[in-house]
Protein backbone atom coordinates (compact mmCIF):
# COMPACT_ATOMS: atom_id res chain seq x y z
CA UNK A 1 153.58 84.02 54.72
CA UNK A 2 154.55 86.42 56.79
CA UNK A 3 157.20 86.17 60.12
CA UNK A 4 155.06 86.83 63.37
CA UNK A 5 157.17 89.44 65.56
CA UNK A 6 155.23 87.31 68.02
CA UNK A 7 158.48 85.34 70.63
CA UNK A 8 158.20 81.79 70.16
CA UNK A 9 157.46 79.68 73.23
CA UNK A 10 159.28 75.79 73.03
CA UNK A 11 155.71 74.85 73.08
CA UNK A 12 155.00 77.06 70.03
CA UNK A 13 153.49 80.83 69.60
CA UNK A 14 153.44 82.84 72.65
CA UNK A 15 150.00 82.72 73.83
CA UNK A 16 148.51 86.05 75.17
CA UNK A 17 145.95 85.83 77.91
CA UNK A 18 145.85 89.50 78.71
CA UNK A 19 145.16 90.45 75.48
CA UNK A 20 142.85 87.43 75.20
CA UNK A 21 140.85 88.55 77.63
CA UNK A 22 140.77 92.79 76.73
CA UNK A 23 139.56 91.88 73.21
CA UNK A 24 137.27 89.55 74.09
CA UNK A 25 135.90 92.03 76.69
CA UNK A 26 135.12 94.28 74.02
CA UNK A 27 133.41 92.07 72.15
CA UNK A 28 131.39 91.24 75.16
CA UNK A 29 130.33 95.35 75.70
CA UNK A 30 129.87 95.44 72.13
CA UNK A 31 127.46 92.29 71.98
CA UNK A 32 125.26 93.35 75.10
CA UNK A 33 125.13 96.65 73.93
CA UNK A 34 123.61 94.91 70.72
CA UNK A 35 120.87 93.13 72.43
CA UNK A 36 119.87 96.28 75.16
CA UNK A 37 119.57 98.85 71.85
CA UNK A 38 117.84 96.20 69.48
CA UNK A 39 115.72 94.43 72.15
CA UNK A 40 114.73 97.46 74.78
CA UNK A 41 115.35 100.26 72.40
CA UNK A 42 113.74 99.10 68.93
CA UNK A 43 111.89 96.08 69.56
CA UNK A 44 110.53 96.60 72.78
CA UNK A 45 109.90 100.47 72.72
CA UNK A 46 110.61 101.09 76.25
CA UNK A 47 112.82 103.96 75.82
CA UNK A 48 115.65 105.72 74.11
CA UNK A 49 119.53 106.13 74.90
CA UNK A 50 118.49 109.24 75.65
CA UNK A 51 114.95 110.30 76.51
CA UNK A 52 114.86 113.69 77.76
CA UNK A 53 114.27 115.42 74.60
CA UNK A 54 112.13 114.66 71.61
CA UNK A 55 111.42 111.57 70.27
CA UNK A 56 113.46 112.07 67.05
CA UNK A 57 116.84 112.81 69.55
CA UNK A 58 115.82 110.00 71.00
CA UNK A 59 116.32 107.65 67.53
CA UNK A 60 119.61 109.83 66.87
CA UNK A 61 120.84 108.79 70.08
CA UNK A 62 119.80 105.31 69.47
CA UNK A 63 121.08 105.42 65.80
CA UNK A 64 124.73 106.49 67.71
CA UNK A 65 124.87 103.93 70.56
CA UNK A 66 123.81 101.19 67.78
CA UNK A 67 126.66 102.60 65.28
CA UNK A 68 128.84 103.40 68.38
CA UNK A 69 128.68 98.83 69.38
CA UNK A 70 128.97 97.84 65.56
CA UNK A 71 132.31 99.71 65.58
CA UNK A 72 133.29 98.08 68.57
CA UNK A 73 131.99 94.54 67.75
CA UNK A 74 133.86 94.87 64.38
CA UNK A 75 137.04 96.23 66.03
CA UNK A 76 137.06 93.20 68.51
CA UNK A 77 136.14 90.72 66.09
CA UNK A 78 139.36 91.70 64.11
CA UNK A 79 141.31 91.34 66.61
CA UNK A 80 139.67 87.99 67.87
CA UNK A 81 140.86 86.70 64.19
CA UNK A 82 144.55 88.43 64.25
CA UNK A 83 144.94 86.31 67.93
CA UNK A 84 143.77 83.52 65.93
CA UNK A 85 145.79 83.70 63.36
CA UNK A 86 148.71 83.66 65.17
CA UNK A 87 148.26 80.89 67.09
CA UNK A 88 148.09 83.08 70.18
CA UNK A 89 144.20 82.80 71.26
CA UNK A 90 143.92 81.75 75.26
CA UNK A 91 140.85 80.62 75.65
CA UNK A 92 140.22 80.62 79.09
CA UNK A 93 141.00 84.27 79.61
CA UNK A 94 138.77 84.91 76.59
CA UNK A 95 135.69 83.58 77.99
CA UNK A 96 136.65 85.10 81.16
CA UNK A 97 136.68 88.38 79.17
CA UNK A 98 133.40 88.14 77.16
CA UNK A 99 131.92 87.32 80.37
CA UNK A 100 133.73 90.51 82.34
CA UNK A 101 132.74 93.00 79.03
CA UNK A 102 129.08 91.58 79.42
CA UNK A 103 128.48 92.81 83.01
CA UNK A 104 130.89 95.40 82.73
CA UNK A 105 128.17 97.08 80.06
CA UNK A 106 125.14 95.89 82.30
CA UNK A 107 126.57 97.59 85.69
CA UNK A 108 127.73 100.82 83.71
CA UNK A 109 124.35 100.96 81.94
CA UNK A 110 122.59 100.43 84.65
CA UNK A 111 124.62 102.46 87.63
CA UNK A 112 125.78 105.60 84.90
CA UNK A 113 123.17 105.98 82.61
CA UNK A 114 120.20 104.80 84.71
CA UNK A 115 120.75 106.19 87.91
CA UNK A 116 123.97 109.09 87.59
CA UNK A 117 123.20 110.81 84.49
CA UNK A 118 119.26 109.77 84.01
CA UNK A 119 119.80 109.33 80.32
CA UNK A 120 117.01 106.66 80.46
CA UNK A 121 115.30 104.90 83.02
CA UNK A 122 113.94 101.29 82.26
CA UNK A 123 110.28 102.11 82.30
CA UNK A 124 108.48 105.25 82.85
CA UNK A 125 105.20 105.77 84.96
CA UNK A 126 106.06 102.81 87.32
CA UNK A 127 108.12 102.44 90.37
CA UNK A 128 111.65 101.58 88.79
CA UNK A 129 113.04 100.59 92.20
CA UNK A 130 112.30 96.46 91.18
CA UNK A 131 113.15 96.87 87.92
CA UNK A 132 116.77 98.67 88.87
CA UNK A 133 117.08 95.90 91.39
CA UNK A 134 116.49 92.99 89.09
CA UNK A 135 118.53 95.31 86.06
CA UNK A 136 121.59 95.08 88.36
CA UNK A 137 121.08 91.97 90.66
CA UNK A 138 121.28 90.06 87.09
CA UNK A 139 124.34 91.24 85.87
């Protein structure tokens, strides 16, 4: 086994709540991310990640924001196990970081790519002021 470099609280392994919470923010981008592409994006049909080109730009773009969350989700899930691991997993600031990397996503998606840069808009043809409303009331 190997020695953690890790200090050693009386209590046991140091416990790391900042890091806690910054990996488990990433998984929480990484997850949402995951349900937006899969659910708006593929299921759905409602648009691309970005929709002002063709439609096949449109599926590479999609193809790079779903490969772009995998890495991430992967990335944060290996960390999530190393924090494990070592005995040094605080839970509270984890859930307070999936939580903060969920709405983080939602507000960026939503503020950035809906309304800054127009990547995408939710739905096309319709008055997107309710639907921005609702996008970013719910985060």
């Amino acid at each position: 086994m190997r020695a953690s470099n890790r200090p050693e609280t009386p209590r046991g392994p140091c416990v790391e709540a900042r890091r806690s919470m910054a990996v488990c923010a990433l998984i929480g981008a990484a997850v949402t991310a995951a349900v937006d592409e899969i659910v708006f994006h593929q299921i759905l049909g409602r648009h691309h990640f970005y929709d002002r080109a063709t439609t096949g730009v449109g599926l590479f773009s999609d193809g790079l924001l779903h490969t772009a969350e995998l890495l991430a989700l992967c990335a944060g899930l290996f960390l999530h196990a190393d924090l494990r691991r070592h005995g040094s997993l605080a839970t509270p600031p984890a859930w307070a970081g999936l939580f903060l990397g969920m709405g983080a996503f939602q507000l960026f998606d939503g503020i950035v790519d809906h309304k800054l840069l127009r990547l995408h808009q939710i739905r096309y043809g319709v008055d997107v002021t309710p639907y921005d409303v609702t996008w970013n009331l719910t985060t």
